[in-house]
PDB file of N, CA and C in Angstrom:
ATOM      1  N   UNK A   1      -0.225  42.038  12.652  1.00  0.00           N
ATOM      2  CA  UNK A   1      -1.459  42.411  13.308  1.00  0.00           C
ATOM      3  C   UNK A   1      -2.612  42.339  12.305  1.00  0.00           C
ATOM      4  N   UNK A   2      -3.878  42.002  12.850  1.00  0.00           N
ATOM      5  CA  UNK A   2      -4.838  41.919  11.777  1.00  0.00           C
ATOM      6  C   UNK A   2      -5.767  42.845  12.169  1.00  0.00           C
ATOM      7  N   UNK A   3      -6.061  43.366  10.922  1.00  0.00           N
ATOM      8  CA  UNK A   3      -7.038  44.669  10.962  1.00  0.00           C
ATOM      9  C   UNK A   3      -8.569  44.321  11.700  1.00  0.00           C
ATOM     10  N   UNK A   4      -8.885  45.199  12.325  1.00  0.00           N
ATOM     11  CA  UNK A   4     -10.567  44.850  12.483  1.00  0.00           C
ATOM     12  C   UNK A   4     -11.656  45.314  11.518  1.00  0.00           C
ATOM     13  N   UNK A   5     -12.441  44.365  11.337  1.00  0.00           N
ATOM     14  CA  UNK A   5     -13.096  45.152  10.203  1.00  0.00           C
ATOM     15  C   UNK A   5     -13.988  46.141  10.881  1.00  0.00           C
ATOM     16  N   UNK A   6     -14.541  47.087  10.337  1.00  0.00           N
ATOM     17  CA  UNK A   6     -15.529  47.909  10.771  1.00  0.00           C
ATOM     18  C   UNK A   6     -16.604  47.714  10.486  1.00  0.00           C
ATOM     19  N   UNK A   7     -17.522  47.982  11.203  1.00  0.00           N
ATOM     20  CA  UNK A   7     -19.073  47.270  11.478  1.00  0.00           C
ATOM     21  C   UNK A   7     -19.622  47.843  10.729  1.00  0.00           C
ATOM     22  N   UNK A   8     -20.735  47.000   9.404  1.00  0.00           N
ATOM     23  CA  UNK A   8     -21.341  47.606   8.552  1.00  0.00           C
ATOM     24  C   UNK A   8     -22.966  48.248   9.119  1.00  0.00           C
ATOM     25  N   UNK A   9     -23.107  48.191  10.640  1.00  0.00           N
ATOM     26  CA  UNK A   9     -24.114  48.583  11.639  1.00  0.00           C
ATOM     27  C   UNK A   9     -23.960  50.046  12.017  1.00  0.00           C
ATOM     28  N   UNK A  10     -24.056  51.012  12.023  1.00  0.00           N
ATOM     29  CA  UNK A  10     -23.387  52.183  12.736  1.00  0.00           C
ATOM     30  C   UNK A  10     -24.463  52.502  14.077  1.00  0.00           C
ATOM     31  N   UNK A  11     -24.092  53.305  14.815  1.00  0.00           N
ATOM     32  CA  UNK A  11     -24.961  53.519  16.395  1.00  0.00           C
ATOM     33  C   UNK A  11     -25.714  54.620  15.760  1.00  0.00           C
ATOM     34  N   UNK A  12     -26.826  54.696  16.245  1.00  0.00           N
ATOM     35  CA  UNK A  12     -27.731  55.358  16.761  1.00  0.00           C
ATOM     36  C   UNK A  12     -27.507  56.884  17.277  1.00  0.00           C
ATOM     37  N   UNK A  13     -26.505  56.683  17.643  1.00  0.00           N
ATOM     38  CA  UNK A  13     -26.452  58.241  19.070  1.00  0.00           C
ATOM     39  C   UNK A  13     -26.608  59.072  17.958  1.00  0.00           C
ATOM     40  N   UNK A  14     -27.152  60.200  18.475  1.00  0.00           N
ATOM     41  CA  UNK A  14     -27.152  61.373  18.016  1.00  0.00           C
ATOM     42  C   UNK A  14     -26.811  62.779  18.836  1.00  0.00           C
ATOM     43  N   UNK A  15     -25.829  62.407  20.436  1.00  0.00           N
ATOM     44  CA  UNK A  15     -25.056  62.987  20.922  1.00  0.00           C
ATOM     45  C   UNK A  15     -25.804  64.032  21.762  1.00  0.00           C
ATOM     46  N   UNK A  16     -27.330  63.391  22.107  1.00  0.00           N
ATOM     47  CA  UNK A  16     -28.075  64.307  22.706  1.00  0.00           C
ATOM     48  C   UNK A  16     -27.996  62.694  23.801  1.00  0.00           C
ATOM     49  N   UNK A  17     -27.140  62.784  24.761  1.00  0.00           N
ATOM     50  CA  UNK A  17     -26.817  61.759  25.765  1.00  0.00           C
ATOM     51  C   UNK A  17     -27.210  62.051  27.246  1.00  0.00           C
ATOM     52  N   UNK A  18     -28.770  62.386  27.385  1.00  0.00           N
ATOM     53  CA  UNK A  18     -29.248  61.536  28.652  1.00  0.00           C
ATOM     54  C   UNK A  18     -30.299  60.352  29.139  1.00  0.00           C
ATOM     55  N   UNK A  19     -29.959  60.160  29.996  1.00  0.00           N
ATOM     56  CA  UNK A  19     -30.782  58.782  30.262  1.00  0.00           C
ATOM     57  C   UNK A  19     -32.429  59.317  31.066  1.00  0.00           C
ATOM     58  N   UNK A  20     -33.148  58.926  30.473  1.00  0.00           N
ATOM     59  CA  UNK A  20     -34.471  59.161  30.926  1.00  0.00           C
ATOM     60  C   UNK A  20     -34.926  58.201  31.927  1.00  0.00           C
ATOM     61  N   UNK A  21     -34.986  58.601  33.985  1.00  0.00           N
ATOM     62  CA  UNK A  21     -35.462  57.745  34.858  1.00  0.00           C
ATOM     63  C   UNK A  21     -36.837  57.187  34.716  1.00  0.00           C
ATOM     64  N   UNK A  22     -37.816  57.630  33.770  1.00  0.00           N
ATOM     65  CA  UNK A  22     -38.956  56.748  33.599  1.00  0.00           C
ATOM     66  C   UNK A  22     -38.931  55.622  32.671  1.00  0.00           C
ATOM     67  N   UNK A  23     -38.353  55.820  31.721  1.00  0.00           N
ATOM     68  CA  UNK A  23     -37.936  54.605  31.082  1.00  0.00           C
ATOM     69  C   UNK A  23     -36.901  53.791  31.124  1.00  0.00           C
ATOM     70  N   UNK A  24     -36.128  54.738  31.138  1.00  0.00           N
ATOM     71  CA  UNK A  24     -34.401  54.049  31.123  1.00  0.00           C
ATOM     72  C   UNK A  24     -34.055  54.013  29.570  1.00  0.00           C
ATOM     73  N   UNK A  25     -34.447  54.960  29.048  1.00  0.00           N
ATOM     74  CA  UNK A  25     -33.925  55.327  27.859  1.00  0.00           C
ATOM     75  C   UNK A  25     -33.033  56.322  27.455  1.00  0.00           C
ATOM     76  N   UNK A  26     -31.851  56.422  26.220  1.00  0.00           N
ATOM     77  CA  UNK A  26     -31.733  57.524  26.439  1.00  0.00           C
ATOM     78  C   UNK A  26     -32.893  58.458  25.254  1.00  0.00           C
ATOM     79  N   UNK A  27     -32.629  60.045  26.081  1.00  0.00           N
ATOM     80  CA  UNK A  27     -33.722  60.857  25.122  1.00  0.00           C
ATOM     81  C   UNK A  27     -32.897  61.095  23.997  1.00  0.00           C
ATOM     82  N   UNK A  28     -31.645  60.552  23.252  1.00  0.00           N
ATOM     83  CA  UNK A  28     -31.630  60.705  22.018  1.00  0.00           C
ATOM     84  C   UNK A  28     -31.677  59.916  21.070  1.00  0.00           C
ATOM     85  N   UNK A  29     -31.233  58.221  21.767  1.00  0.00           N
ATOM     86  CA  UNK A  29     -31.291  57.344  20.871  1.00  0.00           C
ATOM     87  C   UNK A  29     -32.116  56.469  20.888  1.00  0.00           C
ATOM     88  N   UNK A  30     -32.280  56.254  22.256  1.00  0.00           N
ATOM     89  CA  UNK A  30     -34.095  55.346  22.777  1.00  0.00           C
ATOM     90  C   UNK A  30     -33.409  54.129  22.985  1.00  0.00           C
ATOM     91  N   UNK A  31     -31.939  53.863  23.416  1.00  0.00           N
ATOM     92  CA  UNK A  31     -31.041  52.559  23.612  1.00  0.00           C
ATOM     93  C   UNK A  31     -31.375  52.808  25.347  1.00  0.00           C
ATOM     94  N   UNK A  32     -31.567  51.856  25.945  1.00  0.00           N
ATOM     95  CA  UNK A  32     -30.828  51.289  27.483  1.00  0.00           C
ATOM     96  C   UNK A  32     -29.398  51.826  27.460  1.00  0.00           C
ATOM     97  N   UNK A  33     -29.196  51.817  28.606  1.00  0.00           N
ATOM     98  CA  UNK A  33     -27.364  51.590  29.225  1.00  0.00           C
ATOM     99  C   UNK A  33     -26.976  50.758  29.204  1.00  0.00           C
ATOM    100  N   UNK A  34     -27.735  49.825  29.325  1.00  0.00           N
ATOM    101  CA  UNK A  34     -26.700  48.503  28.732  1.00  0.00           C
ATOM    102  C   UNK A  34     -26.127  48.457  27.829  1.00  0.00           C
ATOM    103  N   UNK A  35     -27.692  48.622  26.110  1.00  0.00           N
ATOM    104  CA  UNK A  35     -27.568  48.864  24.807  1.00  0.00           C
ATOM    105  C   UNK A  35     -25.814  49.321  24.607  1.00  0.00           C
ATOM    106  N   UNK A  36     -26.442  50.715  25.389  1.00  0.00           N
ATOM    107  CA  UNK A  36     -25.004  51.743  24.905  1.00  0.00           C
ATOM    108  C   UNK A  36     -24.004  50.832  25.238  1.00  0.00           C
ATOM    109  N   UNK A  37     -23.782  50.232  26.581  1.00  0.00           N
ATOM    110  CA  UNK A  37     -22.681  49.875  26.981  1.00  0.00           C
ATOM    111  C   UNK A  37     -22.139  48.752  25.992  1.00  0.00           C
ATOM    112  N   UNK A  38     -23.061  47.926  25.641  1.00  0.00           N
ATOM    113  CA  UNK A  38     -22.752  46.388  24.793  1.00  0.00           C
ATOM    114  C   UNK A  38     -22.269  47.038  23.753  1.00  0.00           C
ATOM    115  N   UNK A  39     -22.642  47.638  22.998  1.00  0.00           N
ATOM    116  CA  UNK A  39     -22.387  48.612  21.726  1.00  0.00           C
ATOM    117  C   UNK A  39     -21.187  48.189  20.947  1.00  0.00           C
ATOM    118  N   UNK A  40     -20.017  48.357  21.409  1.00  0.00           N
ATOM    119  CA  UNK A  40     -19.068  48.287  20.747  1.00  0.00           C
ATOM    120  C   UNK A  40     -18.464  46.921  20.838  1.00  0.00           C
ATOM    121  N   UNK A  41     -19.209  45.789  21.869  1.00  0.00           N
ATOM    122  CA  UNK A  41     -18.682  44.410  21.742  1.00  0.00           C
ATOM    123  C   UNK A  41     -19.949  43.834  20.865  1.00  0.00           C
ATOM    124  N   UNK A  42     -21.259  44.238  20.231  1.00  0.00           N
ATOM    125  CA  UNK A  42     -21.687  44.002  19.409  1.00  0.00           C
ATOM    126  C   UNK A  42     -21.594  43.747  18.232  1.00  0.00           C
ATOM    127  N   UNK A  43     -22.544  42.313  17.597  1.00  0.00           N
ATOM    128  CA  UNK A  43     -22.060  41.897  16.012  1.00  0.00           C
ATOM    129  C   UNK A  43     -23.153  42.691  15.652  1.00  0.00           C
ATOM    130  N   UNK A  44     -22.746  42.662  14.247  1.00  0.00           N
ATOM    131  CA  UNK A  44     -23.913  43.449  13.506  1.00  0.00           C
ATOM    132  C   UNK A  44     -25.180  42.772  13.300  1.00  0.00           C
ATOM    133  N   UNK A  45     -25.577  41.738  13.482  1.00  0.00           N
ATOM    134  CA  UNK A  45     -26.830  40.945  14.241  1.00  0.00           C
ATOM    135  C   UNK A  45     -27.512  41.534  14.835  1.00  0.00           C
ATOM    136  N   UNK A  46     -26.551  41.790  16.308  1.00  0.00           N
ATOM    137  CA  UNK A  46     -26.906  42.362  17.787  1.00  0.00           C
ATOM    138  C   UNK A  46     -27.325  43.384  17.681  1.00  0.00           C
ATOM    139  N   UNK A  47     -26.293  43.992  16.907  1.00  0.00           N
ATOM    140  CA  UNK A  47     -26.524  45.680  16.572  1.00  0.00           C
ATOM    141  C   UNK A  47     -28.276  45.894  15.830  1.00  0.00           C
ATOM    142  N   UNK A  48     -28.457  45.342  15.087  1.00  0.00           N
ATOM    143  CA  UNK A  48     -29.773  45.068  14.210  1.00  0.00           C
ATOM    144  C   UNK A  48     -31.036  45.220  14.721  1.00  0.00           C
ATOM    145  N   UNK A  49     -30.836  43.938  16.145  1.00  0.00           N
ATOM    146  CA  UNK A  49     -31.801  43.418  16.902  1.00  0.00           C
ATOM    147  C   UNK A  49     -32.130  44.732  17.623  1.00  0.00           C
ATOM    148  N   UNK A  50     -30.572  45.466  18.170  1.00  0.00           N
ATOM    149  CA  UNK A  50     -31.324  46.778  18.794  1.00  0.00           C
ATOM    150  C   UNK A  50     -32.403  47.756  18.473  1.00  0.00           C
ATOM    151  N   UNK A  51     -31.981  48.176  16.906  1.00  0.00           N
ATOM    152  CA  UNK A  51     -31.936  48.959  15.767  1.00  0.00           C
ATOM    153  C   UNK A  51     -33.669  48.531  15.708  1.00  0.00           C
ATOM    154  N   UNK A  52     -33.588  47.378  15.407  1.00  0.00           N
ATOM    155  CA  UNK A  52     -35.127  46.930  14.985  1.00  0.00           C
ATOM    156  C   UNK A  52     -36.230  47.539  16.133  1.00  0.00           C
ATOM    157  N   UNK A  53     -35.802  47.420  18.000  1.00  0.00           N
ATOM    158  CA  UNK A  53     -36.572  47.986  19.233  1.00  0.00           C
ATOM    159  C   UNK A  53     -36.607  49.802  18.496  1.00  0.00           C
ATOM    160  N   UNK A  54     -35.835  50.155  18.352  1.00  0.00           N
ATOM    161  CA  UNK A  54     -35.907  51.810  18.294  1.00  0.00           C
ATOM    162  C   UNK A  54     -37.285  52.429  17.706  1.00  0.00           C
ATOM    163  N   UNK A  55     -37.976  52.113  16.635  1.00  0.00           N
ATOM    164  CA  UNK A  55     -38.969  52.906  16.062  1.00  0.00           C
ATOM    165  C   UNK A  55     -40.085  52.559  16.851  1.00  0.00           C
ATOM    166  N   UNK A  56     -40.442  51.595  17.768  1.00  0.00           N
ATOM    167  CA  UNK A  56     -41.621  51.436  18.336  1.00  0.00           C
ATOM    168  C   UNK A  56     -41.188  52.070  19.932  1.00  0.00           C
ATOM    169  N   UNK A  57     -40.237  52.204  20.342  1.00  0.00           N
ATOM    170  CA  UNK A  57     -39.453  52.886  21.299  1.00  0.00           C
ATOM    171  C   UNK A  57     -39.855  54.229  20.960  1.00  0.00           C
ATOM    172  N   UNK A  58     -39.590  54.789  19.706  1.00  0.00           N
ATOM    173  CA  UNK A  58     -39.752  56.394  18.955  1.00  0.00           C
ATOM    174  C   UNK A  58     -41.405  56.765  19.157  1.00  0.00           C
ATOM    175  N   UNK A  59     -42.299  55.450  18.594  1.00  0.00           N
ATOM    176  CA  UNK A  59     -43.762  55.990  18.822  1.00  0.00           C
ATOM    177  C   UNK A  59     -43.922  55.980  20.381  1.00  0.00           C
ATOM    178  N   UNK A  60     -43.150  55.258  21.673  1.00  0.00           N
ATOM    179  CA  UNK A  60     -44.042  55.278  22.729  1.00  0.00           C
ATOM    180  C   UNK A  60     -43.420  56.686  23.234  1.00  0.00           C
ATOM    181  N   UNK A  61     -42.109  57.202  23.040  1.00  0.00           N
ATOM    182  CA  UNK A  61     -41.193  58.302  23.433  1.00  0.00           C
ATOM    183  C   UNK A  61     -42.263  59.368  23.092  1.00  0.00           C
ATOM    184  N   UNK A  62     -42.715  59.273  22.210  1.00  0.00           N
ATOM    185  CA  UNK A  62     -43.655  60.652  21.473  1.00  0.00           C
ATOM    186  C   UNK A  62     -44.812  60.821  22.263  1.00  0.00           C
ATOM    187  N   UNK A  63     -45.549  59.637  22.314  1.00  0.00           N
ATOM    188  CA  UNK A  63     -46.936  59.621  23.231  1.00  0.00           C
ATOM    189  C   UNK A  63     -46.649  59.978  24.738  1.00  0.00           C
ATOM    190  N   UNK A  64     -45.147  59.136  24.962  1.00  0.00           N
ATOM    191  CA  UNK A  64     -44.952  59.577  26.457  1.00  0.00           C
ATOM    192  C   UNK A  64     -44.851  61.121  26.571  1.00  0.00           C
ATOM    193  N   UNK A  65     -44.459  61.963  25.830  1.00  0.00           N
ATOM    194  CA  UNK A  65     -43.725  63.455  25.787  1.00  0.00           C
ATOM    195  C   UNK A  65     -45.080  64.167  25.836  1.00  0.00           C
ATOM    196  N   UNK A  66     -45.708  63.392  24.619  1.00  0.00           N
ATOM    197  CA  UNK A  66     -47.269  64.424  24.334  1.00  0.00           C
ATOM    198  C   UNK A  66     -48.234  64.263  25.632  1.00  0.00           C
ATOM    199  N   UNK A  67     -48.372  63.384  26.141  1.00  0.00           N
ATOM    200  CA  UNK A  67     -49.112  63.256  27.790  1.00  0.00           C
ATOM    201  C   UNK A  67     -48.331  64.139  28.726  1.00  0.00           C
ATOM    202  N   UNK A  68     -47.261  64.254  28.907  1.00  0.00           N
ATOM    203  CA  UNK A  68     -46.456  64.915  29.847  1.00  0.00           C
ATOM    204  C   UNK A  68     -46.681  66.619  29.695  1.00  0.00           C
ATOM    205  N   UNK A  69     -46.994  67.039  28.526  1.00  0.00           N
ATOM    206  CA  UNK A  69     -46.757  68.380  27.780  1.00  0.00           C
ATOM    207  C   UNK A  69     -48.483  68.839  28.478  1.00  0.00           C
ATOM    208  N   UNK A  70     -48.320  70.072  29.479  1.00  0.00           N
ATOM    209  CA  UNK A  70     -49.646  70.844  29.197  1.00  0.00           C
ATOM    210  C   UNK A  70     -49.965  71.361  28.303  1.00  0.00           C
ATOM    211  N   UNK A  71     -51.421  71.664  28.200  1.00  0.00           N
ATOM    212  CA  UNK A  71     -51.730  72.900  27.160  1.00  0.00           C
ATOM    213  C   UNK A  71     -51.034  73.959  27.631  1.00  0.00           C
ATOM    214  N   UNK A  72     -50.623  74.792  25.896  1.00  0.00           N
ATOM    215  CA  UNK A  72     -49.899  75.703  26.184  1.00  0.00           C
ATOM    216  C   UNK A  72     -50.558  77.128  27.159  1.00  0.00           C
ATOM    217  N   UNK A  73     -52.062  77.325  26.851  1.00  0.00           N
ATOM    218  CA  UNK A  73     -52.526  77.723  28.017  1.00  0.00           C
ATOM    219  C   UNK A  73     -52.708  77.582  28.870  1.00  0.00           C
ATOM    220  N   UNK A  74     -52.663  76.551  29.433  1.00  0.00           N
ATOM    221  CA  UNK A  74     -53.454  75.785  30.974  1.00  0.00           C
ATOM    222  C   UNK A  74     -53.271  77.022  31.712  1.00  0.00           C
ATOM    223  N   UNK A  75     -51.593  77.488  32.102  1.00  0.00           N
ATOM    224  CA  UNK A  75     -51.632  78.474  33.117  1.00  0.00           C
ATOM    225  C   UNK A  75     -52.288  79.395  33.398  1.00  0.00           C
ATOM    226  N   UNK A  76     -53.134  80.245  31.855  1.00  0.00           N
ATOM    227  CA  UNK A  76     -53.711  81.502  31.706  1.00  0.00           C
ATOM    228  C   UNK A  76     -55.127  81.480  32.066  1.00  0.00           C
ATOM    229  N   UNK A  77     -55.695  80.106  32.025  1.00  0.00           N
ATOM    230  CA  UNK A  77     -57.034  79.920  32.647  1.00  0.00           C
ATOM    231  C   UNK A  77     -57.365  80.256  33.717  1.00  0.00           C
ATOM    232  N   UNK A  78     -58.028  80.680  34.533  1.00  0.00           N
ATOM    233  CA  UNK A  78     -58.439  80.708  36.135  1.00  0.00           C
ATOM    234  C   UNK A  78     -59.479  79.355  36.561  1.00  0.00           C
ATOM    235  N   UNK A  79     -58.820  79.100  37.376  1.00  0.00           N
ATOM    236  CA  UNK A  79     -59.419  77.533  38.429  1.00  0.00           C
ATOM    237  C   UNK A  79     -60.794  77.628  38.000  1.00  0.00           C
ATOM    238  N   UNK A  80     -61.486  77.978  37.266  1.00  0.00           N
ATOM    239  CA  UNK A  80     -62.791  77.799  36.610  1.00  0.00           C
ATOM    240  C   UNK A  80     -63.095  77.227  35.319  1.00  0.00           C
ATOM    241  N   UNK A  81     -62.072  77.368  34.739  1.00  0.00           N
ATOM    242  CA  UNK A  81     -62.029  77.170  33.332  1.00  0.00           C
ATOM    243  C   UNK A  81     -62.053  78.138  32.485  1.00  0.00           C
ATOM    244  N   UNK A  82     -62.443  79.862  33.301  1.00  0.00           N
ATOM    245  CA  UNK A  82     -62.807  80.781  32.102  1.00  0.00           C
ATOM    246  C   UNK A  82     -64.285  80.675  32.330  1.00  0.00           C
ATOM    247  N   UNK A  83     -65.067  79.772  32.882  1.00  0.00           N
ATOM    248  CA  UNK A  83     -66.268  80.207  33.068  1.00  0.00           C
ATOM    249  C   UNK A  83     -66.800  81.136  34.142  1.00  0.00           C
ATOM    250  N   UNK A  84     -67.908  82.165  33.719  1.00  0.00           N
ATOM    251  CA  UNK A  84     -68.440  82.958  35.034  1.00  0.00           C
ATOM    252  C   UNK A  84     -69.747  82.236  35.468  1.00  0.00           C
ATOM    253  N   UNK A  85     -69.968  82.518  36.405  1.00  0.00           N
ATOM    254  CA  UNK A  85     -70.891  81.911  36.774  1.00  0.00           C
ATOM    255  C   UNK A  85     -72.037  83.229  36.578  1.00  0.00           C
TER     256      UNK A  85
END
């Protein structure tokens, strides 16, 4: 039998595994389901090419989160803003 070598690529996951329906990312590694799925029939090329999408994936994940996030006051305001008339 011949050994397999082990991929000098390692994954991404960081075992925080769900898939986000606005992107189709997951929120821990920023891979597709596909990504994940191809994963382990991946060369370390492939693996690379993924690797290389992730950090610009990381800046839009952040901007997407920070738009989504109210101010931490919003709630405490009254439908005026806090202004009296």
């Amino acid at each position: 039998m011949i050994p397999i070598a082990a991929s000098a690529v390692k994954s991404p996951c960081v075992n925080i595994c769900r898939m986000d329906a606005g992107t189709g990312w997951c929120e821990g590694c920023l891979r597709t389901i596909d990504e994940i799925a191809a994963w382990g029939a991946m060369n370390d090329p492939l693996r690379r090419e993924v690797l290389a999408l992730l950090p610009a994936r990381r800046r839009q994940w952040r901007m997407l989160r920070v738009a989504a996030t109210p101010p931490a006051d919003a709630d405490a305001l009254p439908p005026s803003g806090g202004l009296q008339p």
